[in-house]
Protein backbone atom coordinates (compact mmCIF):
# COMPACT_ATOMS: atom_id res chain seq x y z
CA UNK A 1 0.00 0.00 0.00
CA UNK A 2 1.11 3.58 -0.84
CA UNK A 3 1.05 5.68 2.37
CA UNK A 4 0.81 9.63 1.84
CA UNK A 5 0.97 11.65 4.93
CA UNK A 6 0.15 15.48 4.09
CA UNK A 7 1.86 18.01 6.75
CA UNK A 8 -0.52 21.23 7.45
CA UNK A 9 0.77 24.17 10.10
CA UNK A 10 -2.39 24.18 13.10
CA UNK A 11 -1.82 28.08 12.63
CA UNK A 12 -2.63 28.45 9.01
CA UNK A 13 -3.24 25.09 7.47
CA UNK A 14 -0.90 25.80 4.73
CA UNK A 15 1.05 22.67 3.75
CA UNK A 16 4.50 22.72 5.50
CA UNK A 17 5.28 19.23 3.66
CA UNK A 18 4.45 15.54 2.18
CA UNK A 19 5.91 11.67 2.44
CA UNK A 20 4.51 9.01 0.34
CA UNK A 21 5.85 5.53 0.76
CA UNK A 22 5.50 2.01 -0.06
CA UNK A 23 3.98 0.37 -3.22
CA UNK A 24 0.55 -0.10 -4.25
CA UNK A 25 0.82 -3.57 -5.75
CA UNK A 26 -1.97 -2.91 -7.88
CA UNK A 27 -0.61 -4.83 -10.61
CA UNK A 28 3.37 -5.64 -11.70
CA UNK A 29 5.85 -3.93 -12.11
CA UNK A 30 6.14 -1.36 -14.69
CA UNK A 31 1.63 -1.79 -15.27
CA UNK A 32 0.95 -0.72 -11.64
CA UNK A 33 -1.48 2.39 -12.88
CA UNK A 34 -1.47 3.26 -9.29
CA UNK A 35 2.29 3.45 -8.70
CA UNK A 36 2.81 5.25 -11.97
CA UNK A 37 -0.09 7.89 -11.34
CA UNK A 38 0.81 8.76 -7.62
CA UNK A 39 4.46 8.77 -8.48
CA UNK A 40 3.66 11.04 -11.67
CA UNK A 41 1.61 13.43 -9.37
CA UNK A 42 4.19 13.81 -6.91
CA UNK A 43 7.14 13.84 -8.56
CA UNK A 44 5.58 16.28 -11.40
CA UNK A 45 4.23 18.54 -8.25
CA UNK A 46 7.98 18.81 -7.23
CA UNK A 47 9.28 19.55 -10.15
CA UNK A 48 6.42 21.96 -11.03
CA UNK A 49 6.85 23.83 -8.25
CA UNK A 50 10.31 24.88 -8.93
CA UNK A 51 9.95 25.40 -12.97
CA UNK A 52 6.81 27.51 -12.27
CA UNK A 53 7.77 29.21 -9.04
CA UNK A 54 11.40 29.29 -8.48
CA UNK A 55 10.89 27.40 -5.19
CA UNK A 56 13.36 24.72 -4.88
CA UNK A 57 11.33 22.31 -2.06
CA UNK A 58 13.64 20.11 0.30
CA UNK A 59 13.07 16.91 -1.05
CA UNK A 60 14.69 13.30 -1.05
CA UNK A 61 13.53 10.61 -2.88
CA UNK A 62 14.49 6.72 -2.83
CA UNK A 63 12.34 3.93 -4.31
CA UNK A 64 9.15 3.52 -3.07
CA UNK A 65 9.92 7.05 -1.20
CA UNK A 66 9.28 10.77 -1.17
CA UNK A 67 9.40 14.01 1.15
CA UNK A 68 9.38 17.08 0.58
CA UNK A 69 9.21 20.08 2.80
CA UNK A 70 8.59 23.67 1.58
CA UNK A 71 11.14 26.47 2.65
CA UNK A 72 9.74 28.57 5.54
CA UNK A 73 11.44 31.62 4.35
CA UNK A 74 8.95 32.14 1.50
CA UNK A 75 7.58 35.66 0.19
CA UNK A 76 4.12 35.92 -0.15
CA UNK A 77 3.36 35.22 -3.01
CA UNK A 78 5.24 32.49 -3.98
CA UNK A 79 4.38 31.27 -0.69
CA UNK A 80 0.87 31.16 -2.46
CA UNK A 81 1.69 30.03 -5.62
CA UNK A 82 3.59 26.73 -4.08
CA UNK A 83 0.10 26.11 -2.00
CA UNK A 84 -1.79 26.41 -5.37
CA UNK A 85 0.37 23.38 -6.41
CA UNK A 86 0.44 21.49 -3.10
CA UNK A 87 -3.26 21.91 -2.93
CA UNK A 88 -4.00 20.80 -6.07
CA UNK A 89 -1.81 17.45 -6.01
CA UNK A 90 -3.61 16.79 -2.63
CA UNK A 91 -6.77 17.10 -4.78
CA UNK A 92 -5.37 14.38 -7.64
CA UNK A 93 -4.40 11.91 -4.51
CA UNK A 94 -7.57 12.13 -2.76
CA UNK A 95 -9.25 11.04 -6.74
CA UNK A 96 -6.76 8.54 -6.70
CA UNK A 97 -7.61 7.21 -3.21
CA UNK A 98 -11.35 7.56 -4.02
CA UNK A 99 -10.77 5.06 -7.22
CA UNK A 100 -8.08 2.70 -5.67
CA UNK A 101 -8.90 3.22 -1.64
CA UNK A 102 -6.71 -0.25 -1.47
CA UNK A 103 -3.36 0.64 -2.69
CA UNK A 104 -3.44 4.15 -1.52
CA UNK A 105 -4.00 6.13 2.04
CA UNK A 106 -3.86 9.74 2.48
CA UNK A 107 -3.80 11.22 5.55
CA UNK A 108 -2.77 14.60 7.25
CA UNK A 109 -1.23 15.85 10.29
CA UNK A 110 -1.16 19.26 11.96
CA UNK A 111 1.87 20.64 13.62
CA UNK A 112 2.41 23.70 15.34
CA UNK A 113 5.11 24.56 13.30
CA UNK A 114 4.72 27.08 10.84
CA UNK A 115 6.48 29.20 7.59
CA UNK A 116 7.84 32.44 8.37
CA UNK A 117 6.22 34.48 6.11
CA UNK A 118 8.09 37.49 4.35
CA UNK A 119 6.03 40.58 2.78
C-alpha cells in the first residue's frame, strides 16, 4: 500500500510538507497504474513547483519514497503560488484514493510549526 501523509501548520493550514511511501501492488511492475499515477503526481508537483515558481522544495527521494518540505522563508506570493500546487496534487491523490482506496491512504497531520512568512 502507498502511504501519503500530508503536513498542514495548526496556525494556518498551509502545507508545511508531504511523504509518500510504499507500493501499491496494484498490478506488476512497470503496469501498476497506481504506482505510476501517484508517483507522476508527486514527482511532477515537485518539479512543477520549482519550474513555475522558483521554489526549490527540500526533497529526497528513494524507491518507493518521497518528502518534501517547503522552505519557511517564502515571500508571499510564492508562498501562495507553491500552496496552489500542493493543494492541487492533494486534490489528484484524494481522486486517486477515491478510485483505488486499497493501494493508496492519504492522511494529514497538523503541527504547530509554521512558515515564516516574508512581505
Amino acid at each position: 500500500m502507498i502511504r501519503v501523509l500530508i503536513e498542514r501548520s495548526k496556525a494556518d493550514d498551509v502545507i508545511l510538507s508531504f511523504q509518500v511511501e510504499g507500493h501499491a501492488n496494484y498490478a506488476n511492475l512497470g503496469k501498476d497504474i497506481v504506482c505510476a499515477g501517484v508517483s507522476t503526481v508527486t514527482v511532477g508537483t515537485v518539479n512543477a513547483i520549482e519550474k513555475l515558481t522558483g521554489v526549490v522544495m527540500d526533497s529526497r527521494m528513494k524507491n518507493g519514497f518521497l518528502r518534501s518540505r517547503i522552505p519557511t522563508d517564502l515571500l508571499h506570493v510564492k508562498r501562495e503560488q507553491v500552496q496552489l500546487l500542493l493543494e492541487s496534487m492533494v486534490v489528484m491523490l484524494l481522486n486517486i484514493e477515491e478510485s483505488y482506496g486499497e493501494f493508496i491512504a492519504v492522511r494529514f497531520q497538523s503541527t504547530e510549526e509554521g512558515g515564516r512568512l516574508k512581505c
